[in-house]
Protein backbone atom coordinates (compact mmCIF):
# COMPACT_ATOMS: atom_id res chain seq x y z
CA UNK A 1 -64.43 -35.46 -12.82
CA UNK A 2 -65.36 -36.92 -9.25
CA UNK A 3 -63.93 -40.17 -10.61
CA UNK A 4 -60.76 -38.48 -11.61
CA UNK A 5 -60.11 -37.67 -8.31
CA UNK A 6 -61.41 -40.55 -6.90
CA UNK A 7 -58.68 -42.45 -8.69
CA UNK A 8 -56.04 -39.77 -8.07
CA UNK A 9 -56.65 -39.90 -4.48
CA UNK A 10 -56.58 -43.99 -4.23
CA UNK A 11 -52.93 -43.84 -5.64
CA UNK A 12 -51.79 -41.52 -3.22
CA UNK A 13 -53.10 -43.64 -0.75
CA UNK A 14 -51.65 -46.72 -2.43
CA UNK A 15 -48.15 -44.75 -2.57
CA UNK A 16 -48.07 -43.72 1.39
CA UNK A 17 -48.84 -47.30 2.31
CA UNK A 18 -46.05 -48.20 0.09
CA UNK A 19 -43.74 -46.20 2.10
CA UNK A 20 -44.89 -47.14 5.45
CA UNK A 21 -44.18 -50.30 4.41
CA UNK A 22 -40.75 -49.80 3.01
CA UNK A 23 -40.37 -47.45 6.36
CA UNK A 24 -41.37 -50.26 8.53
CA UNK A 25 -38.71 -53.32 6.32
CA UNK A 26 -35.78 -50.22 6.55
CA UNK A 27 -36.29 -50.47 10.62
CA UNK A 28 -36.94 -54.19 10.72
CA UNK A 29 -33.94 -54.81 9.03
CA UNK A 30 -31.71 -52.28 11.29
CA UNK A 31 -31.04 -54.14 14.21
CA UNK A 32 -30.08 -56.89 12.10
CA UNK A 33 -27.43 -55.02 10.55
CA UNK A 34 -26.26 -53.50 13.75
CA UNK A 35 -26.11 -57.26 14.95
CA UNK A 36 -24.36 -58.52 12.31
CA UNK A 37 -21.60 -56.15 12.95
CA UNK A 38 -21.39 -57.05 16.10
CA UNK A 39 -21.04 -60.64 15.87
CA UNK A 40 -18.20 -59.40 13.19
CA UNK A 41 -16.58 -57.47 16.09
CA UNK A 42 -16.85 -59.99 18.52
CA UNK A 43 -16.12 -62.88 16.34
CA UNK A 44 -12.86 -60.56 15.50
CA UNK A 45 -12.05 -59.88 19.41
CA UNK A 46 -12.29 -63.95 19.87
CA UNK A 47 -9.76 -64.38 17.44
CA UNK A 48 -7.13 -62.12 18.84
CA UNK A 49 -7.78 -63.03 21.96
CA UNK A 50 -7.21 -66.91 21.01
CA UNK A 51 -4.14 -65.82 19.31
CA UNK A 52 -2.83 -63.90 22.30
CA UNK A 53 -3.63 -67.07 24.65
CA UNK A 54 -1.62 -69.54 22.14
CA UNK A 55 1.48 -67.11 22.71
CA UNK A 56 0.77 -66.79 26.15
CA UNK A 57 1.15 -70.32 26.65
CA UNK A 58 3.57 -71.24 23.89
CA UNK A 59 5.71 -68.64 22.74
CA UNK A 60 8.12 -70.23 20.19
CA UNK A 61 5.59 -72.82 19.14
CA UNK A 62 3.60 -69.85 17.88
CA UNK A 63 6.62 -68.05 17.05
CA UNK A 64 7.70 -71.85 14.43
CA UNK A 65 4.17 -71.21 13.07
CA UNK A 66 4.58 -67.41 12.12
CA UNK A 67 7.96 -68.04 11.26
CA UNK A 68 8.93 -71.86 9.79
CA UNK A 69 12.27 -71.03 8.81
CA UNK A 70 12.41 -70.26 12.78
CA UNK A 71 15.48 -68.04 12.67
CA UNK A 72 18.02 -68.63 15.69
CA UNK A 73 20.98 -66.28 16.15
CA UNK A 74 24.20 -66.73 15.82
CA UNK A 75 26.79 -65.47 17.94
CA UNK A 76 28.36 -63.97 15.13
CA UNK A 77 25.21 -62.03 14.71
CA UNK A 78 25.51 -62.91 11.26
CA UNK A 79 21.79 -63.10 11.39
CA UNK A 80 20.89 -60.04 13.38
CA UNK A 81 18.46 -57.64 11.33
CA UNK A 82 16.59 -61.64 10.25
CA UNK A 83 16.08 -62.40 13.90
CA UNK A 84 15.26 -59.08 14.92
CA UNK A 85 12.37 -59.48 11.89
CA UNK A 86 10.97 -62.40 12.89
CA UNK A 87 10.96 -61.76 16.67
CA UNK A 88 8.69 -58.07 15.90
CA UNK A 89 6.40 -60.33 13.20
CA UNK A 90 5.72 -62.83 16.10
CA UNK A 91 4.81 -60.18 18.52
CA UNK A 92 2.78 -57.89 15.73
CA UNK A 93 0.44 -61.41 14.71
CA UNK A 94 0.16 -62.08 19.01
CA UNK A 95 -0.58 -58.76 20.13
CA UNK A 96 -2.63 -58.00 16.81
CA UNK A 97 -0.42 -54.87 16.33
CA UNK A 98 -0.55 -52.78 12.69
CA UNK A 99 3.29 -51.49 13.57
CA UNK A 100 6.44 -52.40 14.88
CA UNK A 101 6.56 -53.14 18.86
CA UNK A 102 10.57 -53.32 18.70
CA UNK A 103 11.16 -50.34 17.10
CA UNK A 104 9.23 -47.96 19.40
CA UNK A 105 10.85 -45.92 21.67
CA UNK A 106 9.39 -47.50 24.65
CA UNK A 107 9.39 -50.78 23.47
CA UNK A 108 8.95 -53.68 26.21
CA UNK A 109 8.34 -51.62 29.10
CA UNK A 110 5.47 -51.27 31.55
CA UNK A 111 4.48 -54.70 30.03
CA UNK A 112 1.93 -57.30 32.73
CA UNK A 113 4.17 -59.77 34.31
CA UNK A 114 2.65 -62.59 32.12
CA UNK A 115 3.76 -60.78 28.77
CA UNK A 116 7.32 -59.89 29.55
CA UNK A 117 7.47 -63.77 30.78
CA UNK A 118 6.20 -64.67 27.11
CA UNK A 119 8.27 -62.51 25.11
CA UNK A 120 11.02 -62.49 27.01
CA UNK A 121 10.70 -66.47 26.92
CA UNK A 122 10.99 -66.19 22.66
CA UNK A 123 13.81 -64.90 22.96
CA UNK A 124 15.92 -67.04 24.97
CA UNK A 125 14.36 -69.82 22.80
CA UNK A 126 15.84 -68.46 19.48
CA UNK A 127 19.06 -67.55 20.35
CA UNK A 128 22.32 -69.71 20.36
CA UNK A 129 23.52 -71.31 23.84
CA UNK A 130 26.36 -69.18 23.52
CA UNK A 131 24.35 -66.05 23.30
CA UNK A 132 22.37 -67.36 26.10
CA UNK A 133 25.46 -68.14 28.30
CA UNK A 134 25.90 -64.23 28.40
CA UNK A 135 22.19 -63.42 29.23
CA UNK A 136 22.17 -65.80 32.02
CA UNK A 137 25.34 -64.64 33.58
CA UNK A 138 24.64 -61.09 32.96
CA UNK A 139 21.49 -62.05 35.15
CA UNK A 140 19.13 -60.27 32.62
CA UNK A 141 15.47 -61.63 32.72
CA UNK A 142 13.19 -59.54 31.48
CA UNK A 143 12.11 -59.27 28.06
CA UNK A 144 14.04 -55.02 27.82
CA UNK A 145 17.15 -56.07 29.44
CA UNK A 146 17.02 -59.19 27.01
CA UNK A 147 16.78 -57.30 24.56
CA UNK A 148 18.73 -54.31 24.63
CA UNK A 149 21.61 -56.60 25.62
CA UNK A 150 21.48 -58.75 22.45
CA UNK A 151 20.87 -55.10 20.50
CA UNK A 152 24.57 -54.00 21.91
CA UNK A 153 26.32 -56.87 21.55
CA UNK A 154 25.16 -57.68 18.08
CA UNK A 155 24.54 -54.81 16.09
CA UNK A 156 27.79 -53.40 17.07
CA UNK A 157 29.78 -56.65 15.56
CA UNK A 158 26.93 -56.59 12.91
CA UNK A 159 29.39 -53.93 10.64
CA UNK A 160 32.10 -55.96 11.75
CA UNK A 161 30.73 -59.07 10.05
CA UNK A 162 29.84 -57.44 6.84
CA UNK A 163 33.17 -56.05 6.80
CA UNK A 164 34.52 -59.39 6.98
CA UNK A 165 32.14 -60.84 4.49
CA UNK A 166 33.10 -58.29 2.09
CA UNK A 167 36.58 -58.87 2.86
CA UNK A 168 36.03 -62.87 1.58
CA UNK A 169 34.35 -61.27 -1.39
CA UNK A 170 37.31 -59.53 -2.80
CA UNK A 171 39.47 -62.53 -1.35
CA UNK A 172 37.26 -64.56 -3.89
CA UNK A 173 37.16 -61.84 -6.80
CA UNK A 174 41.18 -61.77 -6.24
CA UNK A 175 41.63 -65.36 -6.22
CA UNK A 176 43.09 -66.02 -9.43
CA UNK A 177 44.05 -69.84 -8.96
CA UNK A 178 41.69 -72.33 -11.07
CA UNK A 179 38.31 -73.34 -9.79
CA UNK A 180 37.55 -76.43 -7.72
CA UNK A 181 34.62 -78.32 -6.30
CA UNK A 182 34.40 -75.95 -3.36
CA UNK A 183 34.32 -72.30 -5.65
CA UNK A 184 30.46 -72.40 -6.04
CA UNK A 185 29.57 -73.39 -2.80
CA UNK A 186 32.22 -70.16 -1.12
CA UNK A 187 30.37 -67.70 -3.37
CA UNK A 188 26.95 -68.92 -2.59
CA UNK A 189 27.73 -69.10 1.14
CA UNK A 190 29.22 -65.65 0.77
CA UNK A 191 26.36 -64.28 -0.95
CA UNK A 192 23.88 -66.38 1.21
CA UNK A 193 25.45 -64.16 4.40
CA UNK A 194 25.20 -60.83 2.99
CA UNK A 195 21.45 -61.48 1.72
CA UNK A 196 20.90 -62.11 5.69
CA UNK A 197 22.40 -59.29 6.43
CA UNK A 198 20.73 -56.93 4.77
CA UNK A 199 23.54 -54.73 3.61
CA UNK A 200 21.92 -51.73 1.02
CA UNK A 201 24.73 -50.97 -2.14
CA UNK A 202 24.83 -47.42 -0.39
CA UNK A 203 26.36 -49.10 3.20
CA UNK A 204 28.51 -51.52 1.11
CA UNK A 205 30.13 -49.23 -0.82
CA UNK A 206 30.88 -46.63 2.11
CA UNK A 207 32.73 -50.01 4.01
CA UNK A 208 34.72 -50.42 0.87
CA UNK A 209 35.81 -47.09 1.11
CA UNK A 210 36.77 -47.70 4.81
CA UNK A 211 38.56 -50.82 4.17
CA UNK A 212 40.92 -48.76 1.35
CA UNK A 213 40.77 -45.13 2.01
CA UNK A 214 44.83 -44.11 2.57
CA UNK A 215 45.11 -40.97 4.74
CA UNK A 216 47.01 -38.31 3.77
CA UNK A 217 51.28 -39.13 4.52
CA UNK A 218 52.14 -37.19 7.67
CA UNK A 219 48.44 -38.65 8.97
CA UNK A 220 48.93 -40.61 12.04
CA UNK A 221 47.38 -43.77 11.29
CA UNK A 222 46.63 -45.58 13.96
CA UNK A 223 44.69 -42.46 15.49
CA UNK A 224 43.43 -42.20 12.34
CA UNK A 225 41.55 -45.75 12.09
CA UNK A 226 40.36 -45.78 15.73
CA UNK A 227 38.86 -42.38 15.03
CA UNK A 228 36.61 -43.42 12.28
CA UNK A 229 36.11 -47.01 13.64
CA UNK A 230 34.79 -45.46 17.11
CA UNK A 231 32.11 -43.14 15.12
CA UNK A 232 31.15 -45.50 12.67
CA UNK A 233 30.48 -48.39 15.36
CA UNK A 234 28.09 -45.83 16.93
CA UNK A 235 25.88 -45.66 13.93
CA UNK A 236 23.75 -48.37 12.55
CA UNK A 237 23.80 -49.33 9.15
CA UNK A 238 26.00 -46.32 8.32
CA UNK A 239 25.54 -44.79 5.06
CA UNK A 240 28.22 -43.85 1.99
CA UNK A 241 27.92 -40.08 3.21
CA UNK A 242 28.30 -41.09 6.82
CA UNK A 243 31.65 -42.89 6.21
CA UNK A 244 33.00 -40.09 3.95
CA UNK A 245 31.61 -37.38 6.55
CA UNK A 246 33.58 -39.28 9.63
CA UNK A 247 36.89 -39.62 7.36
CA UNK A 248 36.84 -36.23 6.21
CA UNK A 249 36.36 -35.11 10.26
CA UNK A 250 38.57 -37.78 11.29
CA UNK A 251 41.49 -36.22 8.90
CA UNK A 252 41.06 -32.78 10.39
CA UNK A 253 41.25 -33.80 14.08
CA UNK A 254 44.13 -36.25 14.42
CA UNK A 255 47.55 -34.99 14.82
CA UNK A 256 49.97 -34.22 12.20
CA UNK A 257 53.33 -35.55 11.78
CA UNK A 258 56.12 -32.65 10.49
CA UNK A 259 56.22 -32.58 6.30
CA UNK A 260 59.62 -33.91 6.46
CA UNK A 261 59.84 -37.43 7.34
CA UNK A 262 62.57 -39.97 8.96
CA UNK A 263 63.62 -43.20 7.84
CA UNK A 264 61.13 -44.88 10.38
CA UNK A 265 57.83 -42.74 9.26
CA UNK A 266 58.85 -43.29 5.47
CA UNK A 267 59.12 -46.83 6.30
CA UNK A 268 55.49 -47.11 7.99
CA UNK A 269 54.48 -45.34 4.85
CA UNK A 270 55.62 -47.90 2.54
CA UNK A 271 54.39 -51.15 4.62
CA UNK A 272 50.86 -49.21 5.17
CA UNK A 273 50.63 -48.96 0.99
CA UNK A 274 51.68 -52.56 0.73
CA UNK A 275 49.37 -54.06 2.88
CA UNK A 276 47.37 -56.75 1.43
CA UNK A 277 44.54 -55.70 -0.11
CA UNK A 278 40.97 -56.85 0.86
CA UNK A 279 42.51 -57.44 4.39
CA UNK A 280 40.89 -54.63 6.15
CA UNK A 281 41.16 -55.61 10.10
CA UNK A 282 39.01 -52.63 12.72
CA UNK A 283 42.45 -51.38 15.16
CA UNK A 284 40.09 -52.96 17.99
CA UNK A 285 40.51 -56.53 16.78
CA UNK A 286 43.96 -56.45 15.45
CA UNK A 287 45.84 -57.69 18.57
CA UNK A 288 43.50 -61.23 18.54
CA UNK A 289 44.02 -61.44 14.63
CA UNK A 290 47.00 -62.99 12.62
């Protein structure tokens, strides 16, 4: 019996020294751990921090590396919602950011002297000298005014452009003459353009129904087209429902003409539902267009 618990007694013993011993490995091993994720951390910080100090020094040569197809735009802002892209990837990979720095609220301000130099820098870099004429004699330096300069001068003509672009579309579904060497290649460039624009079916169909939607006879038209041209340049990317909302306002607001008409009004009629089709022109630009 006494050996019994002799030999009960020894494997308890043998058990407790097997725990202090796995007690004593778990805290051994602790620090370790700890110290590998800090070297993780650190190693992480270095990285950034290298990053950051390549931009800091060379803004566009970083900016070619994030971006090789290193997108310049064009003064017909042809290229607009690309550039804008490729700018806000540049500064997410620099500033190791996890969302957009362009599209906050208070983007580019309160930034150190050294950053708005940098960013501000890209930009004038990967613009056309055109574009940058304007900057420079507008006197804007930092990397806000910059911006929110090139924002107002190019998404405004950015509906303009994909007007026109449409406009060469139905030229080309229209064209009813035989094909040549040059048929492929004005498709593909077409096609090319509104890719890099970034037009949505929704926003091309409601400029189609801009570009052909005949107000109402007594309407007055040219009140008519600056009325929905002036609403729909202050939205961006406007919707189908936005251009059918500001045409449906836009009839109820302008003046109407008496039911009866005169010789001149029935003859403004007729050359308004004549006009060449596909040749939509915004009233604004009319004047400097053929």
């Amino acid at each position: 019996m006494a050996a019994n618990q002799n030999d009960v007694l020894a494997d308890l013993q043998r058990q407790m020294a097997d725990m202090t011993a796995e007690l004593n490995r778990l805290k051994a091993a602790q620090p370790q751990e700890e110290d590998a994720v800090a070297a993780a951390v650190r190693a992480q910080e270095h990285r950034q921090g290298a990053i950051l100090a390549s931009f800091l020094k060379s803004p566009l040569k970083l900016h070619k590396e994030v971006n090789p197809d290193h997108v310049v735009l064009s003064f017909n802002s042809a290229n607009w919602a690309q550039w804008e892209e490729s700018i806000d990837g540049t500064l997410q990979y620099a500033f190791s950011l996890t969302e957009s720095m362009i599209k906050k609220s208070n983007n580019f301000t309160d930034l150190a002297t050294e950053y708005n130099h940098a960013i501000s820098s890209l930009m004038r870099n990967t613009i056309e000298k055109s574009l940058l004429g304007i900057i420079k004699a507008a006197g804007h330096k930092t990397a806000k005014a910059i911006f929110e300069a090139l924002k107002l001068k190019c998404e405004r003509s950015d509906r303009r452009h994909k007007i026109d672009l449409l406009t060469t579309l139905l030229e080309l579904a229209n064209n009813r003459g035989l094909a040549n060497e040059v048929t492929v290649s004005a498709w593909a460039k077409v096609n090319t353009e509104l890719e890099q624009s970034k037009v949505t079916v929704d926003e091309l169909v409601g400029i189609l129904l801009q570009m052909n939607y005949k107000p109402a006879i007594g309407t007055e038209l040219t009140k008519f087209e600056f009325t929905v041209d002036q609403n729909l340049n202050e939205k961006k990317s406007p919707s189908f429902a936005d251009v059918a909302t500001v045409i449906q306002s836009a009839s109820g607001k302008v003046n109407k003409k008496q039911t009866d008409h005169g010789p001149m009004d029935l003859d403004r009629i007729q050359a308004f539902n004549q006009r060449p089709k596909g040749k939509y022109v915004t009233p604004q630009r009319r004047n400097s267009v053929d």
